[in-house]
Structures are given as structure tokens and as C-alpha cells.
C-alpha atoms as a PDB file:
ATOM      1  CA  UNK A   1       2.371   5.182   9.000  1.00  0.00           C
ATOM      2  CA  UNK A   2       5.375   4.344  10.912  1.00  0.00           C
ATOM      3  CA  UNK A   3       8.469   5.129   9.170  1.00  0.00           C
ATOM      4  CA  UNK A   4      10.020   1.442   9.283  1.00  0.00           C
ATOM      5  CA  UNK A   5       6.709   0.050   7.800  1.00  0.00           C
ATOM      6  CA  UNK A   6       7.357   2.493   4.948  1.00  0.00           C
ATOM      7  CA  UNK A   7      11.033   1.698   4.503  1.00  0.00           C
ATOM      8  CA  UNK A   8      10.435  -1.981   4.836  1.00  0.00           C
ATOM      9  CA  UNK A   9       7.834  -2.142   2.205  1.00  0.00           C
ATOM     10  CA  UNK A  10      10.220   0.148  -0.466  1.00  0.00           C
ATOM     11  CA  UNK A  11      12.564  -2.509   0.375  1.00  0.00           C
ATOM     12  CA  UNK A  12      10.625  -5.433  -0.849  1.00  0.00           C
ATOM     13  CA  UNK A  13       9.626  -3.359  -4.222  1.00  0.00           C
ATOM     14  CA  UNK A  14      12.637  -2.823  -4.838  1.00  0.00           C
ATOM     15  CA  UNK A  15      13.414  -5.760  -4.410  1.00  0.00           C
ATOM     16  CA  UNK A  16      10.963  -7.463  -6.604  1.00  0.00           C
ATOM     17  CA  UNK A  17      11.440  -4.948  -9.321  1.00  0.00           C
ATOM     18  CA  UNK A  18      15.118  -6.308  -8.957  1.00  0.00           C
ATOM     19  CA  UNK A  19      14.176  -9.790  -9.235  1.00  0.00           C
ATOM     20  CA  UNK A  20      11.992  -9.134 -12.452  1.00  0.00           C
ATOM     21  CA  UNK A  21      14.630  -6.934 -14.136  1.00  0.00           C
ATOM     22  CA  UNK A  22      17.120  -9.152 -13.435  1.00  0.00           C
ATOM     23  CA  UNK A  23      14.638 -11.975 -14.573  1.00  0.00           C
ATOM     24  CA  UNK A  24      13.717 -10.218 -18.082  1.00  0.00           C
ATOM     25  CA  UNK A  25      17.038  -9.656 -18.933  1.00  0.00           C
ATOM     26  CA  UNK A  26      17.841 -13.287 -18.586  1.00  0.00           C
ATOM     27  CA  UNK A  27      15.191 -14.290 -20.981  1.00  0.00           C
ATOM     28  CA  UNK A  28      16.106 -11.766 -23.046  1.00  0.00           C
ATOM     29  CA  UNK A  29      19.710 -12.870 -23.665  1.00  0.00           C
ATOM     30  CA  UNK A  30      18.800 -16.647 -22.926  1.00  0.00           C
ATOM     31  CA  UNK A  31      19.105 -16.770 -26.858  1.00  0.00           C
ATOM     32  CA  UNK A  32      22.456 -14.864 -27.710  1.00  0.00           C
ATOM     33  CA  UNK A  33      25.376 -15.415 -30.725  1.00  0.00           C
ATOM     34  CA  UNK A  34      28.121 -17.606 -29.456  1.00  0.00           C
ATOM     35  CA  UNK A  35      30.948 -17.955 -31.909  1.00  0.00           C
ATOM     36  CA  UNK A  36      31.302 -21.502 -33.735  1.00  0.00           C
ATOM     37  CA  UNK A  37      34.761 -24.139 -33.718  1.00  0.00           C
ATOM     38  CA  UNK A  38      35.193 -22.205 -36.631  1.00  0.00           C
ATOM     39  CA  UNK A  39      33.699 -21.255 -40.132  1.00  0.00           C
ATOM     40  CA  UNK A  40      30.663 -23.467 -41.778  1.00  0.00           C
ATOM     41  CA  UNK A  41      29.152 -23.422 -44.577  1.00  0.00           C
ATOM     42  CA  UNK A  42      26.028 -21.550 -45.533  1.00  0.00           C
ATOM     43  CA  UNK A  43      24.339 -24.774 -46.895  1.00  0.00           C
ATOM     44  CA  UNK A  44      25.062 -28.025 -45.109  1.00  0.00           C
ATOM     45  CA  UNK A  45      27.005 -26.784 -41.686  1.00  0.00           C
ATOM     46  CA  UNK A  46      30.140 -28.290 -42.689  1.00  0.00           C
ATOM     47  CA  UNK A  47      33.236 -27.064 -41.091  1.00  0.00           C
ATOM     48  CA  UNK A  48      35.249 -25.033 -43.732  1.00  0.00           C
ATOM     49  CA  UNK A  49      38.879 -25.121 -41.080  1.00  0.00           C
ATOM     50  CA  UNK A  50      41.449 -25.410 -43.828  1.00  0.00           C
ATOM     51  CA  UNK A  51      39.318 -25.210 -46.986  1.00  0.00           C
ATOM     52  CA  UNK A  52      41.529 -23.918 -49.793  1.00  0.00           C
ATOM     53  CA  UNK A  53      38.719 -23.704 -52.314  1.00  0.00           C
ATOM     54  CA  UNK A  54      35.650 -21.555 -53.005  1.00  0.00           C
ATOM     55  CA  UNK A  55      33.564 -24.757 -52.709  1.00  0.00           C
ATOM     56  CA  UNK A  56      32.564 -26.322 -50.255  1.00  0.00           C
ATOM     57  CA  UNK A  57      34.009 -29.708 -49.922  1.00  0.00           C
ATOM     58  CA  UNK A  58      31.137 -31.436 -48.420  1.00  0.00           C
ATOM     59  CA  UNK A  59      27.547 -30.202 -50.790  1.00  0.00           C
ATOM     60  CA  UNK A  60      30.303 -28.562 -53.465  1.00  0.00           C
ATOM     61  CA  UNK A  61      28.149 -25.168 -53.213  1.00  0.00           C
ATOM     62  CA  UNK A  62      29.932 -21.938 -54.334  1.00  0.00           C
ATOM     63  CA  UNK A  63      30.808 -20.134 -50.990  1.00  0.00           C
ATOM     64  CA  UNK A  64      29.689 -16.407 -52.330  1.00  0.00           C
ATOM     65  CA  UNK A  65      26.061 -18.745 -53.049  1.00  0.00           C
ATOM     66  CA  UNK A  66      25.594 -20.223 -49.874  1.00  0.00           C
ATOM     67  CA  UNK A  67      27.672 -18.507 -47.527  1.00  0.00           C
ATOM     68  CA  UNK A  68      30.162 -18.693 -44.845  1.00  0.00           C
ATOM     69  CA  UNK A  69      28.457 -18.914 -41.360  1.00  0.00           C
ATOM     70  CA  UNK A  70      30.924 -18.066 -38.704  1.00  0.00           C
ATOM     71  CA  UNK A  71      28.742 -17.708 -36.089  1.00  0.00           C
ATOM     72  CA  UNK A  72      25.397 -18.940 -34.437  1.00  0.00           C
ATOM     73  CA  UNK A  73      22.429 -18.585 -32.093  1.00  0.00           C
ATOM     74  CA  UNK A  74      22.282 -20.703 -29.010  1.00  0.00           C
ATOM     75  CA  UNK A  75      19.657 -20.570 -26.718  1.00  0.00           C
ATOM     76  CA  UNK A  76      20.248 -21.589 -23.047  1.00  0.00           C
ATOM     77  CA  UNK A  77      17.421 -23.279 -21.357  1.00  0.00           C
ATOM     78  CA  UNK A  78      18.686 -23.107 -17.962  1.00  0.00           C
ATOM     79  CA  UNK A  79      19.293 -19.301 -18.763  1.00  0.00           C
ATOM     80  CA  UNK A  80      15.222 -18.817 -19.985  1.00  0.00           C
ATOM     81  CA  UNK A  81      13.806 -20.906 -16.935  1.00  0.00           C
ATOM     82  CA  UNK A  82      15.513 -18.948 -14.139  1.00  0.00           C
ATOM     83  CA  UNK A  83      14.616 -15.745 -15.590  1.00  0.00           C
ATOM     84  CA  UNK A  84      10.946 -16.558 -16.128  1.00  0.00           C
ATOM     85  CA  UNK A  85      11.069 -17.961 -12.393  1.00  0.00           C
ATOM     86  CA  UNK A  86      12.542 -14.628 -11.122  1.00  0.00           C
ATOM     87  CA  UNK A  87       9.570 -13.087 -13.129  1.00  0.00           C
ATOM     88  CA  UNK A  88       7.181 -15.284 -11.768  1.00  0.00           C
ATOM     89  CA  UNK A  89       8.105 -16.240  -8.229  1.00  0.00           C
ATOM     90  CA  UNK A  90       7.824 -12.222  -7.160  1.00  0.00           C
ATOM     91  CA  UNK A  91       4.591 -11.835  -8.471  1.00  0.00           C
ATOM     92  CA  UNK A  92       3.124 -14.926  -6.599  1.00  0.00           C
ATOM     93  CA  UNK A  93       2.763 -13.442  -3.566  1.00  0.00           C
ATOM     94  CA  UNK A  94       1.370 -10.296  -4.814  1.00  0.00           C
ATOM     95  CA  UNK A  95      -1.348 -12.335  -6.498  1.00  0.00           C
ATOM     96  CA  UNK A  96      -1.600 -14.244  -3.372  1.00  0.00           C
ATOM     97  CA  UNK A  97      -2.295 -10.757  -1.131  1.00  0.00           C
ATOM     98  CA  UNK A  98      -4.848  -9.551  -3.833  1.00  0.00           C
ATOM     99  CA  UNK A  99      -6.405 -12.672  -3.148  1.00  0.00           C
ATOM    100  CA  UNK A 100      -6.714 -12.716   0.048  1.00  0.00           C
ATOM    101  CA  UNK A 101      -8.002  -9.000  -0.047  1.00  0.00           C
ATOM    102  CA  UNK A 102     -11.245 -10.032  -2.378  1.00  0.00           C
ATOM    103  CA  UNK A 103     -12.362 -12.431  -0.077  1.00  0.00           C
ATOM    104  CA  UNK A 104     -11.880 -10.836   3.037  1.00  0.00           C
ATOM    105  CA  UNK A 105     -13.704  -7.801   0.548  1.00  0.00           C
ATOM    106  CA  UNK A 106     -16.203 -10.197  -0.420  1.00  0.00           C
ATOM    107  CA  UNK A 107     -17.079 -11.607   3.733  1.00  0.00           C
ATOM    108  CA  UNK A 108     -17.060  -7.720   5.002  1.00  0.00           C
ATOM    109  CA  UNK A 109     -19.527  -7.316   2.530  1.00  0.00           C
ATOM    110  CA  UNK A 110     -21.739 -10.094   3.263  1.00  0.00           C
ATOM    111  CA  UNK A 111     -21.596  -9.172   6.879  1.00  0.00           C
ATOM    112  CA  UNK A 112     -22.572  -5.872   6.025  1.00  0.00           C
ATOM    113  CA  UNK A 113     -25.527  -7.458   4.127  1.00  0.00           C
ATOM    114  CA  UNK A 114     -26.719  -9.754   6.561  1.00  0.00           C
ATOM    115  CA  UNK A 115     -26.655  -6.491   9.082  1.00  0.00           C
ATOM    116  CA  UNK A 116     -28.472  -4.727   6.631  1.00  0.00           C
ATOM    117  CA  UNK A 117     -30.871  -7.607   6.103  1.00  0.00           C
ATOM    118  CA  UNK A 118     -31.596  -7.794  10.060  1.00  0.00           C
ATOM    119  CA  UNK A 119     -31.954  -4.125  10.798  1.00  0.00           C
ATOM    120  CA  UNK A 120     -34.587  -3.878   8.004  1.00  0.00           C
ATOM    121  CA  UNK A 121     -36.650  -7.381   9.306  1.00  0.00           C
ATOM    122  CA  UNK A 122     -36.744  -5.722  12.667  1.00  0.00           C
ATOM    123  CA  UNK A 123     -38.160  -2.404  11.216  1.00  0.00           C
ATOM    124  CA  UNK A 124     -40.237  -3.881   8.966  1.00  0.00           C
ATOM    125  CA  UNK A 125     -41.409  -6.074  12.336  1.00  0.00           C
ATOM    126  CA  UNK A 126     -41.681  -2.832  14.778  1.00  0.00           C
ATOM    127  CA  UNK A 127     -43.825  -1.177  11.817  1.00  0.00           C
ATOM    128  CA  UNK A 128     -46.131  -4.671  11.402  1.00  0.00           C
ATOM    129  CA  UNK A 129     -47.050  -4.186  15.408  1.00  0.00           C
ATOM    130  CA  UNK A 130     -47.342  -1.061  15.553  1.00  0.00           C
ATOM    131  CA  UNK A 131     -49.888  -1.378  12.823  1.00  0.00           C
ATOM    132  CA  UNK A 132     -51.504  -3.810  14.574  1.00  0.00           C
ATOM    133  CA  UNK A 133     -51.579  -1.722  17.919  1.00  0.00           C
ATOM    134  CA  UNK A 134     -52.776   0.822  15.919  1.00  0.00           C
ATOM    135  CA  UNK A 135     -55.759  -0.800  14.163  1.00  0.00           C
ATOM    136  CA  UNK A 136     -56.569  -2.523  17.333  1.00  0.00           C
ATOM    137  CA  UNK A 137     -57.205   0.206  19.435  1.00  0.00           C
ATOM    138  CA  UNK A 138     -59.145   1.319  16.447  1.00  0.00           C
ATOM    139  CA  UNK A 139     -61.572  -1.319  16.158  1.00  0.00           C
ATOM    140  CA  UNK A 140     -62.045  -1.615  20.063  1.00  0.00           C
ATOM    141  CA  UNK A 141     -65.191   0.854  20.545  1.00  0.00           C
ATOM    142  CA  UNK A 142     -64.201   3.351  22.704  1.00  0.00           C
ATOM    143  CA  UNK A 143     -65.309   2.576  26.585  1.00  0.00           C
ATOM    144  CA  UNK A 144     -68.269   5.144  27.448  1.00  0.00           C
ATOM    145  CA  UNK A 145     -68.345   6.045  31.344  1.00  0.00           C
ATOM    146  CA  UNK A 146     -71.743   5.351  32.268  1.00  0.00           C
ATOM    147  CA  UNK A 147     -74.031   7.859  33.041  1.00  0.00           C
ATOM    148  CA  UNK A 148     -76.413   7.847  36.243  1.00  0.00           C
ATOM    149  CA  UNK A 149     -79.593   9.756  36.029  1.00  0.00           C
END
């Protein structure tokens, strides 16, 4: 193999291993902790800025009950897409060279069969007549040279 053929194609995995980490990571984190305007509570979501109490002014629940939230998970749907694309689009042509490879597998072997299929008529064909010269000459009674006396 020629060594820019070689160099060329560890270029492109790494690339696509790139892509797909890079991919994976973003659909990993699409859904991340970003912090809040500021403390809510545990029970309703209303925003405790300023509360004085233990109670929460809104549903009146005890704060040590429900609980402060300060806080939350947001998930980013632009974030998930692109990183399942850059998961996806690599592997696309991959599938599409596998592909390709089982049918162009699939027609060698055909041709291969149909070969196979003609060399074995025209045996079977030479056998059949040779047969046939053979039993001919057989049956034909064999010419006697005729005797003078």
C-alpha cells in the first residue's frame, strides 16, 4: 500500500472517531444543571427571593418538608440533535461502503456461478457425445475385408 493511501485513510478515522466523540459528549451533557433566578420551593416552584419565613408564601409548606430547590435540569435540544447528527452523519458513509461491498460480493458471486454453471453444461455436453461416439461405433458391426478364394 502506498504510504499516502495509508495516511489518508488514518486521517478520515480519526476524523470520524472525532466527530462521534465530540458527538456523544454533546448528548451526554445536552441535559446538564443550570442554576435558577434564584431559590424555589420544593413543592410548587415558587420563587423564595426575599422570603423571611420558613413557609413558603405561595402552597404555605414548611421549607425543611418540601425543600429549597436552587437549582435545575435543562435539557438543550439543539445541543442533543447536533450530537446525534455528528454520531450519525460519520457512520452513513461507512454503512453506505459496506453496502456497496455486499452487492458487488453478491454479483462476483453470481458471475462465478453462472461460470461454474457453463463449464459444467459443456462437460456434461462433451461427456453426452462422447458417449454417443462411443456407443455408436459400438453398435456399427465391424467392416470385414472380404476374402477371395
Amino acid at each position: 500500500m502506498a504510504l499516502g493511501f495509508v495516511l489518508t485513510l488514518l486521517l478520515v478515522i480519526v476524523f470520524v472517531v472525532a466527530c462521534m466523540g465530540v458527538g456523544v459528549y454533546l448528548m451526554m451533557t445536552a441535559r446538564r444543571l443550570r442554576p435558577n433566578s434564584g431559590p424555589r420551593c420544593g413543592g410548587c416552584g415558587y420563587n423564595l427571593t426575599g422570603s423571611t419565613t420558613n413557609r413558603c408564601p405561595e402552597c404555605g409548606a414548611l421549607f425543611i418538608e418540601a425543600g429549597i430547590i436552587t437549582e435545575s435540569r435543562v435539557q438543550s435540544r439543539a445541543r442533543f440533535w447536533i450530537g446525534l447528527l455528528l454520531v450519525l452523519l460519520p457512520m452513513l458513509p461507512i454503512g453506505f461502503s459496506l453496502a456497496t461491498a455486499l452487492l458487488a460480493n453478491r454479483q462476483r458471486a453470481a458471475a462465478a456461478r453462472a461460470i461454474a454453471a457453463r463449464q459444467q453444461a459443456r462437460a456434461i455436453s462433451a461427456l453426452r457425445s462422447a458417449q454417443n461416439a462411443t456407443s455408436a461405433s459400438a453398435s456399427r458391426p465391424a467392416s470385414r475385408p472380404s476374402s477371395s478364394d
